[in-house]
Protein backbone atom coordinates (compact mmCIF):
# COMPACT_ATOMS: atom_id res chain seq x y z
CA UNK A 1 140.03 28.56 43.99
CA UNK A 2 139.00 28.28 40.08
CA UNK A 3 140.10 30.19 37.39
CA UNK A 4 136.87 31.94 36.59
CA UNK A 5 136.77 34.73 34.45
CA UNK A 6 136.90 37.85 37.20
CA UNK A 7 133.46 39.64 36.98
CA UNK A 8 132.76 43.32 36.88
CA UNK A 9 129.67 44.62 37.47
CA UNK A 10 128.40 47.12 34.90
CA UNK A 11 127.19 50.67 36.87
CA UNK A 12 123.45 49.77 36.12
CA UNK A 13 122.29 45.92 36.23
CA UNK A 14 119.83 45.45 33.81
CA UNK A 15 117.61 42.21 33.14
CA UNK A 16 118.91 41.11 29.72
CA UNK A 17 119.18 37.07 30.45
CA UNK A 18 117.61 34.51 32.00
CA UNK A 19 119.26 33.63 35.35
CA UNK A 20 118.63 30.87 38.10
CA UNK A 21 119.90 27.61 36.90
CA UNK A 22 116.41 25.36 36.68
CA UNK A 23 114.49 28.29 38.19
CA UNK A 24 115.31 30.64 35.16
CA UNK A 25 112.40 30.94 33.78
CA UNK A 26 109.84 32.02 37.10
CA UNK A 27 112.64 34.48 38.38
CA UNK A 28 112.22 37.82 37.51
CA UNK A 29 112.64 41.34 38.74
CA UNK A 30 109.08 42.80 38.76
CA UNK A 31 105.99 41.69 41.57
CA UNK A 32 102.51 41.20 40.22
CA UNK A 33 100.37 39.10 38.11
CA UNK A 34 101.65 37.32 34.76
CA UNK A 35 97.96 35.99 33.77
CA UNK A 36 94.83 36.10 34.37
CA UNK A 37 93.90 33.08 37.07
CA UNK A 38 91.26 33.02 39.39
CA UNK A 39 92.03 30.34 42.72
CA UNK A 40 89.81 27.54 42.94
CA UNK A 41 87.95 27.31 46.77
CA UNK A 42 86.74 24.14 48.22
CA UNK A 43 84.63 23.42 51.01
CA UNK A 44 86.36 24.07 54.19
CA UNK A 45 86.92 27.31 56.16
CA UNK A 46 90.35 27.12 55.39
CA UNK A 47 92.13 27.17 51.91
CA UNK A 48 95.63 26.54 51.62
CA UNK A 49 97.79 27.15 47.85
CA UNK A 50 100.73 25.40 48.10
CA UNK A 51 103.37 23.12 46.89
CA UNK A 52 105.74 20.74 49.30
CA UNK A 53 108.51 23.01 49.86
CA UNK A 54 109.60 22.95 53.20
CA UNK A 55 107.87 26.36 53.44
CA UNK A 56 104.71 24.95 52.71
CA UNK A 57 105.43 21.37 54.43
CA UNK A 58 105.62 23.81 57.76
CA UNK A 59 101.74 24.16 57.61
CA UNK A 60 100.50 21.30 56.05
CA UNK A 61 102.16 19.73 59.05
CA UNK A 62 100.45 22.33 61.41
CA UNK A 63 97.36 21.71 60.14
CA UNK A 64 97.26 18.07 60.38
CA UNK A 65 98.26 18.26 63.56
CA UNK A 66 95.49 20.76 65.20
CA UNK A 67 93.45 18.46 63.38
CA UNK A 68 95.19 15.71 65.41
CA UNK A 69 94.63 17.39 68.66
CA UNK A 70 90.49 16.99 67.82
CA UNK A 71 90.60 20.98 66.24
CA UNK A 72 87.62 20.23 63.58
CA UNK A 73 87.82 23.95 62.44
CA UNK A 74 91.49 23.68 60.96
CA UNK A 75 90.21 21.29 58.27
CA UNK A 76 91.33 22.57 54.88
CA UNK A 77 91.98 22.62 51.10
CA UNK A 78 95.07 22.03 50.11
CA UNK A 79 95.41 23.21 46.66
CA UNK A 80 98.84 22.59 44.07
CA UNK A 81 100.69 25.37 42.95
CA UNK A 82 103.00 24.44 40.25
CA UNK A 83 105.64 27.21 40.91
CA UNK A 84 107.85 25.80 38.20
CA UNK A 85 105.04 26.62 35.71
CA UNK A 86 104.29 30.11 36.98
CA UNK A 87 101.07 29.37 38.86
CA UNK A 88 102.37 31.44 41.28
CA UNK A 89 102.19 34.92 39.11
CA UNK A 90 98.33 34.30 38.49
CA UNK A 91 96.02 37.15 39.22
CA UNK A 92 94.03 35.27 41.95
CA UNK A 93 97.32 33.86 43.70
CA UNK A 94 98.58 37.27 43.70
CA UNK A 95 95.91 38.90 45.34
CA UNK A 96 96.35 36.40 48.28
CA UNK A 97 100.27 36.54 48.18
CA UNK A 98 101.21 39.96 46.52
CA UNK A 99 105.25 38.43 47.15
CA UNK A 100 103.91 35.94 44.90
CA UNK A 101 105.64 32.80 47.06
CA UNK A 102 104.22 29.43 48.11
CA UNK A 103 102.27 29.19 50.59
CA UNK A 104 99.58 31.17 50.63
CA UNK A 105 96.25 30.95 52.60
CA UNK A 106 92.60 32.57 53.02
CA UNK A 107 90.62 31.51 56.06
CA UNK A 108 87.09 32.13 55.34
CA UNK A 109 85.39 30.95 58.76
CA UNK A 110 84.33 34.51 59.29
CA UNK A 111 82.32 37.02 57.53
CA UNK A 112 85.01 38.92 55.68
CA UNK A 113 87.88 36.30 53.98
CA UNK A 114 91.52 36.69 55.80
CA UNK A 115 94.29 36.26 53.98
CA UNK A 116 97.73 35.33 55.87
CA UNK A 117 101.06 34.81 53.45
CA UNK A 118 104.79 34.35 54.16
CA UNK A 119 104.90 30.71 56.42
CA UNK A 120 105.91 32.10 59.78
CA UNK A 121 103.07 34.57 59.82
CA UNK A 122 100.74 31.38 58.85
CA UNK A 123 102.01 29.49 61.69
CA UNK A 124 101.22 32.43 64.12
CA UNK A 125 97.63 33.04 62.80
CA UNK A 126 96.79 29.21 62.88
CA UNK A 127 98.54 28.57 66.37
CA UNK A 128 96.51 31.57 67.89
CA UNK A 129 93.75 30.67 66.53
CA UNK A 130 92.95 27.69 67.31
CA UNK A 131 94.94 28.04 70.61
CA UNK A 132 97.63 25.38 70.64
CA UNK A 133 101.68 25.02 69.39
CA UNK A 134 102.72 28.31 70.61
CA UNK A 135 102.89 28.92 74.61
CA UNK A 136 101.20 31.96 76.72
CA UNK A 137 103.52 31.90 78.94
CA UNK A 138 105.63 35.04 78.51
CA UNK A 139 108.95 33.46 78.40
CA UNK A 140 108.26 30.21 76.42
CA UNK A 141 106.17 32.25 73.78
CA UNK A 142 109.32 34.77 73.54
CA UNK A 143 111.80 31.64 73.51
CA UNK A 144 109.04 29.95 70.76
CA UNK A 145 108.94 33.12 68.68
CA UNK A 146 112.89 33.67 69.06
CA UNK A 147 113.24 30.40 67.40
CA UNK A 148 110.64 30.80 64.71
CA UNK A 149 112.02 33.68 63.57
CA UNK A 150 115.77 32.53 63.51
CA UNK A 151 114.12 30.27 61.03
CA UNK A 152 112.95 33.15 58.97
CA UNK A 153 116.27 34.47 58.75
CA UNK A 154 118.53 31.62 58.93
CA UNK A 155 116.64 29.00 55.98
CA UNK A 156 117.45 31.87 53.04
CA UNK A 157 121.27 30.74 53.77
CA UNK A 158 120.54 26.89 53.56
CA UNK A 159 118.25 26.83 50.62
CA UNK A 160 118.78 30.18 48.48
CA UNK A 161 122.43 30.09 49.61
CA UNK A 162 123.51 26.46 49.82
CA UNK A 163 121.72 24.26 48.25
CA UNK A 164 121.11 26.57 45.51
CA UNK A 165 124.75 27.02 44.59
CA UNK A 166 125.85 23.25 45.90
CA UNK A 167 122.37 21.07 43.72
CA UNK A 168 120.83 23.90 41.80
CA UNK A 169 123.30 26.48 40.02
CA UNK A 170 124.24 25.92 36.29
CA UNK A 171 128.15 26.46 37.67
CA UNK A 172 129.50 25.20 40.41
CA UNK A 173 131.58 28.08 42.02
CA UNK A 174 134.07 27.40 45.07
CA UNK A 175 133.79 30.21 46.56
CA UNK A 176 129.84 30.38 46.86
CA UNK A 177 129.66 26.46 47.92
CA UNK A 178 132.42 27.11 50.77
CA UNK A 179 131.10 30.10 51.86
CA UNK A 180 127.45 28.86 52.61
CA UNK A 181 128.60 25.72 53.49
CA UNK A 182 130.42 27.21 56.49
CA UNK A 183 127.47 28.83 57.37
CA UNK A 184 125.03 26.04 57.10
CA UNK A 185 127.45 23.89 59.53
CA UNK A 186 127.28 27.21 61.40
CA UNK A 187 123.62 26.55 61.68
CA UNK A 188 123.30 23.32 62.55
CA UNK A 189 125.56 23.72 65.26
CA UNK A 190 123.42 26.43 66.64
CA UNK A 191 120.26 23.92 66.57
CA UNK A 192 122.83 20.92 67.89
CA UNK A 193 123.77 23.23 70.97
CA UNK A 194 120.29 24.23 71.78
CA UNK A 195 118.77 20.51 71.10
CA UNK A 196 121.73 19.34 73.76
CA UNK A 197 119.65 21.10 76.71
CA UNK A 198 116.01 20.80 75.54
CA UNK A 199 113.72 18.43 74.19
CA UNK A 200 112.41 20.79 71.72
CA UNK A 201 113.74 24.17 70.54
CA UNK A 202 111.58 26.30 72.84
CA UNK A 203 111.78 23.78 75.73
CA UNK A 204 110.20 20.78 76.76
CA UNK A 205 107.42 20.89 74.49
CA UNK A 206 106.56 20.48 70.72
CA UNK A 207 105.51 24.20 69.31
CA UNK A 208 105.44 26.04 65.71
CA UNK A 209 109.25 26.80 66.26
CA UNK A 210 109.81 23.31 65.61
CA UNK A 211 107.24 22.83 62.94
CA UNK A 212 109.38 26.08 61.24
CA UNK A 213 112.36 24.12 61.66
CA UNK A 214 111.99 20.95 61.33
CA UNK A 215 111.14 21.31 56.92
CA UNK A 216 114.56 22.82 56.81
CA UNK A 217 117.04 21.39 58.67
CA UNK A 218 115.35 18.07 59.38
CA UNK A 219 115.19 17.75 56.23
CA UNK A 220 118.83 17.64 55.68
CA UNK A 221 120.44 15.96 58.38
CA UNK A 222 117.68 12.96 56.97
CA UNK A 223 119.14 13.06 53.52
CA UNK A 224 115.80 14.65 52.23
CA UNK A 225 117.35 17.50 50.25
CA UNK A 226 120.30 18.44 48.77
CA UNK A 227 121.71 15.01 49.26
CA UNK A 228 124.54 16.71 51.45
CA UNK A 229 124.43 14.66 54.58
CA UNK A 230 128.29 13.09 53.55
CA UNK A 231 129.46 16.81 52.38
CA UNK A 232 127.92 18.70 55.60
CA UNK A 233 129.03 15.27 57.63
CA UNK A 234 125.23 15.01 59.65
CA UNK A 235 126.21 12.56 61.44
CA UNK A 236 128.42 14.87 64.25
CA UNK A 237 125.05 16.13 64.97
CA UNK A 238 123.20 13.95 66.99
CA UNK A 239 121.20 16.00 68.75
CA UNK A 240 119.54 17.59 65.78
CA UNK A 241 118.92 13.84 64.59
CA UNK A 242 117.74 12.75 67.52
CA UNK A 243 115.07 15.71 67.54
CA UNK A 244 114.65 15.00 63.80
CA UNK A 245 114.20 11.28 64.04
CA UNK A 246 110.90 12.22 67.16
CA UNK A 247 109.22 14.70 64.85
CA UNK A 248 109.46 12.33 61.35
CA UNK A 249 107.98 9.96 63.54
CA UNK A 250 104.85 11.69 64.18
CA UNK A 251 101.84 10.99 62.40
CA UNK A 252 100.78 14.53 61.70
CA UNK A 253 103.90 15.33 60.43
CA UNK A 254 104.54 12.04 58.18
CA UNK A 255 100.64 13.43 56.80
CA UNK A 256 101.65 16.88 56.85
CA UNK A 257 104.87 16.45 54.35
CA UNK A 258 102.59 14.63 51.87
CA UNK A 259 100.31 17.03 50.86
CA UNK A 260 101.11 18.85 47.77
CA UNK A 261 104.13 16.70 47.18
CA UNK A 262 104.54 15.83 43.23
CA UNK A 263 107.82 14.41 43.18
CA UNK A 264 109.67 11.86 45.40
CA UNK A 265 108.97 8.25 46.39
CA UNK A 266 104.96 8.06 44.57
CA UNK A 267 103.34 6.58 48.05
CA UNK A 268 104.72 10.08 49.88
CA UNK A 269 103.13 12.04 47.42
CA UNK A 270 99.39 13.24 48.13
CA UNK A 271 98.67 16.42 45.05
CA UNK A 272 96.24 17.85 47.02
CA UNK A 273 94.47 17.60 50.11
CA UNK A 274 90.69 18.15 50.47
CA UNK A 275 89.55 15.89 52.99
CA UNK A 276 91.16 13.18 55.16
CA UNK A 277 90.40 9.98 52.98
CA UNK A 278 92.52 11.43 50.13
CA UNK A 279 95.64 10.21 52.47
CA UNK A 280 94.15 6.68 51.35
CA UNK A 281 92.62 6.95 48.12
CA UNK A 282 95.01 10.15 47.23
CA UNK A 283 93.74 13.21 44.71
CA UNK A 284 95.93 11.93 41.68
CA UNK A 285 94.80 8.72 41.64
CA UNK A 286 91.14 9.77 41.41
CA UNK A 287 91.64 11.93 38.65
CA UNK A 288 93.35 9.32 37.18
CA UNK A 289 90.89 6.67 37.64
CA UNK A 290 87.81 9.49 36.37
CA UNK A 291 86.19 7.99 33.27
C-alpha cells in the first residue's frame, strides 16, 4: 500500500474544488440546465443525442440492426453531444434527459413526442416496439431482462470504478485500482461462466442483453478501452472472446459503434448519423468539404 496522506472527511462535504481527473470540469453536484440550448431535429421519427460511449454505442447498434432486419420505422438522427464541453447541461438536452447523461432519445412517430433516457430503458422501448431483440416467451424475456439489468448495475464498477481510477484519475491509488480490479475479473467471470453454456447471454439467440453488454465488456476483453487486456489478463476468458469476436463481426454492430464516434482510428468514426449514405460519405467530411 502507498503512503498517502490518511484522509478525514470533514462533517459536511462541501463543493469547493474541481474533482474528476479529465472530467473535472462537467462534474458537478446540482441537476438541471447550464445554458440555454435548444436540440436540433432531423427528419426521421426517431432522434437520437448521443456520443460513442458504450452507453450510447448500445443503441446505435440496436438501431442499425432493426434497420438490418428490414424495420424502415427505426431510421434515425443521430445527433453529437460533446459531453466534455457541457452539451449535455443545455436546456433542450435536459428536458429530454433531466439526469443530464448521454444518450438521450425522442421518438416522434406519434402524435405527442416520447421521450425515453437512461440506455437500458431505450433498448426496451425500441425492442418492443418494433417487436424484435427481446423474447415473449416468459422465461427467455425474464432470462433477457435478468441480463440487461446486471448490466445496469454491474458497468458503474468497470467504467466509474475501474477504468476511472486505473486510465482516468489524476492519482493513481492502490487501493481503489485493486479493489475494482477484483471486481471487474469478478465480472467477467460471471459473463465467462454463463457464455460456457449458451451462445448468447439469454440463450441461443442474439437479444438487447447482449447489445447492453457487449459496449462494456466486449469492449475490453478487445483492447478497446482502458487498454487493460495484459493487467485484467483477457485472454483466460475465452468464452467472453469468443462471444465478443461473433458480435464485432456483425455488420450492424461494426455500423452501430461508428456513429457519434469523434475519436479513435478516423475511418471508425461517423459524427453523426442522419441517413445511411453518411456510413460512406460520413457527416464530417461533408461539412468539411461545404464551400
Amino acid at each position: 500500500m502507498t503512503d498517502a496522506p490518511e484522509y478525514t472527511p470533514p462533517k459536511v462535504w462541501t463543493w469547493n474544488r474541481a474533482s474528476g481527473g479529465q472530467f473535472a470540469n462537467i462534474n458537478r453536484p446540482i441537476a438541471g440546465p447550464t445554458h440555454e440550448k435548444e436540440l436540433p431535429v432531423g427528419r426521421h421519427p426517431l432522434q437520437l443525442y448521443s456520443l460513442a460511449t458504450p452507453n450510447g454505442v448500445k443503441v446505435t447498434v440496436l438501431l442499425e440492426e432493426l434497420l438490418a432486419l428490414g424495420h424502415t420505422g427505426a431510421e434515425y438522427d443521430a445527433w453529437l453531444v460533446k459531453i466534455s464541453e457541457g452539451e449535455q447541461f443545455g436546456s433542450g438536452f435536459v428536458a429530454v434527459n433531466p439526469n443530464s447523461k448521454i444518450p438521450a432519445l425522442m421518438d416522434r412517430s406519434g402524435p405527442t413526442p416520447i421521450r425515453v433516457f437512461e440506455s437500458g430503458a431505450i433498448l426496451t422501448y425500441l425492442a418492443e416496439k418494433f417487436g424484435a431483440f427481446l423474447p415473449t416467451e416468459p422465461g427467455a424475456r425474464a432470462e433477457c431482462l435478468s441480463w440487461l439489468f446486471w448490466q445496469m448495475g454491474s458497468a458503474p464498477y468497470l467504467g466509474g470504478g475501474f477504468g476511472h481510477f486505473y486510465r482516468y484519475a489524476p492519482v493513481k491509488i492502490e487501493y481503489a485500482i485493486d479493489r475494482f480490479a477484483m471486481e471487474a475479473k469478478r465480472q467477467l467471470d460471471v459473463l465467462d461462466r454463463r457464455l460456457a453454456e449458451s451462445t448468447y447471454l439469454a440463450g441461443p439467440d442474439y437479444t438487447i442483453a447482449d447489445i447492453a453488454v457487449w459496449p462494456w465488456y466486449g469492449a475490453v476483453v478487445k483492447g478497446w478501452t482502458y487498454d487493460a487486456g495484459e493487467f485484467l489478463s483477457v485472454q483466460d476468458y475465452k468464452h467472453v472472446l469468443r462471444w465478443a469476436d461473433a458480435i464485432a463481426e456483425r455488420p450492424a454492430a461494426q455500423r452501430g459503434r461508428m456513429v457519434n464516434r469523434t475519436f479513435g482510428e478516423p475511418s471508425m468514426q461517423l459524427h453523426e448519423r442522419h441517413d445511411a449514405r453518411d456510413f460512406e460519405t460520413k457527416t464530417q467530411d461533408k461539412v468539411e468539404a461545404a464551400p
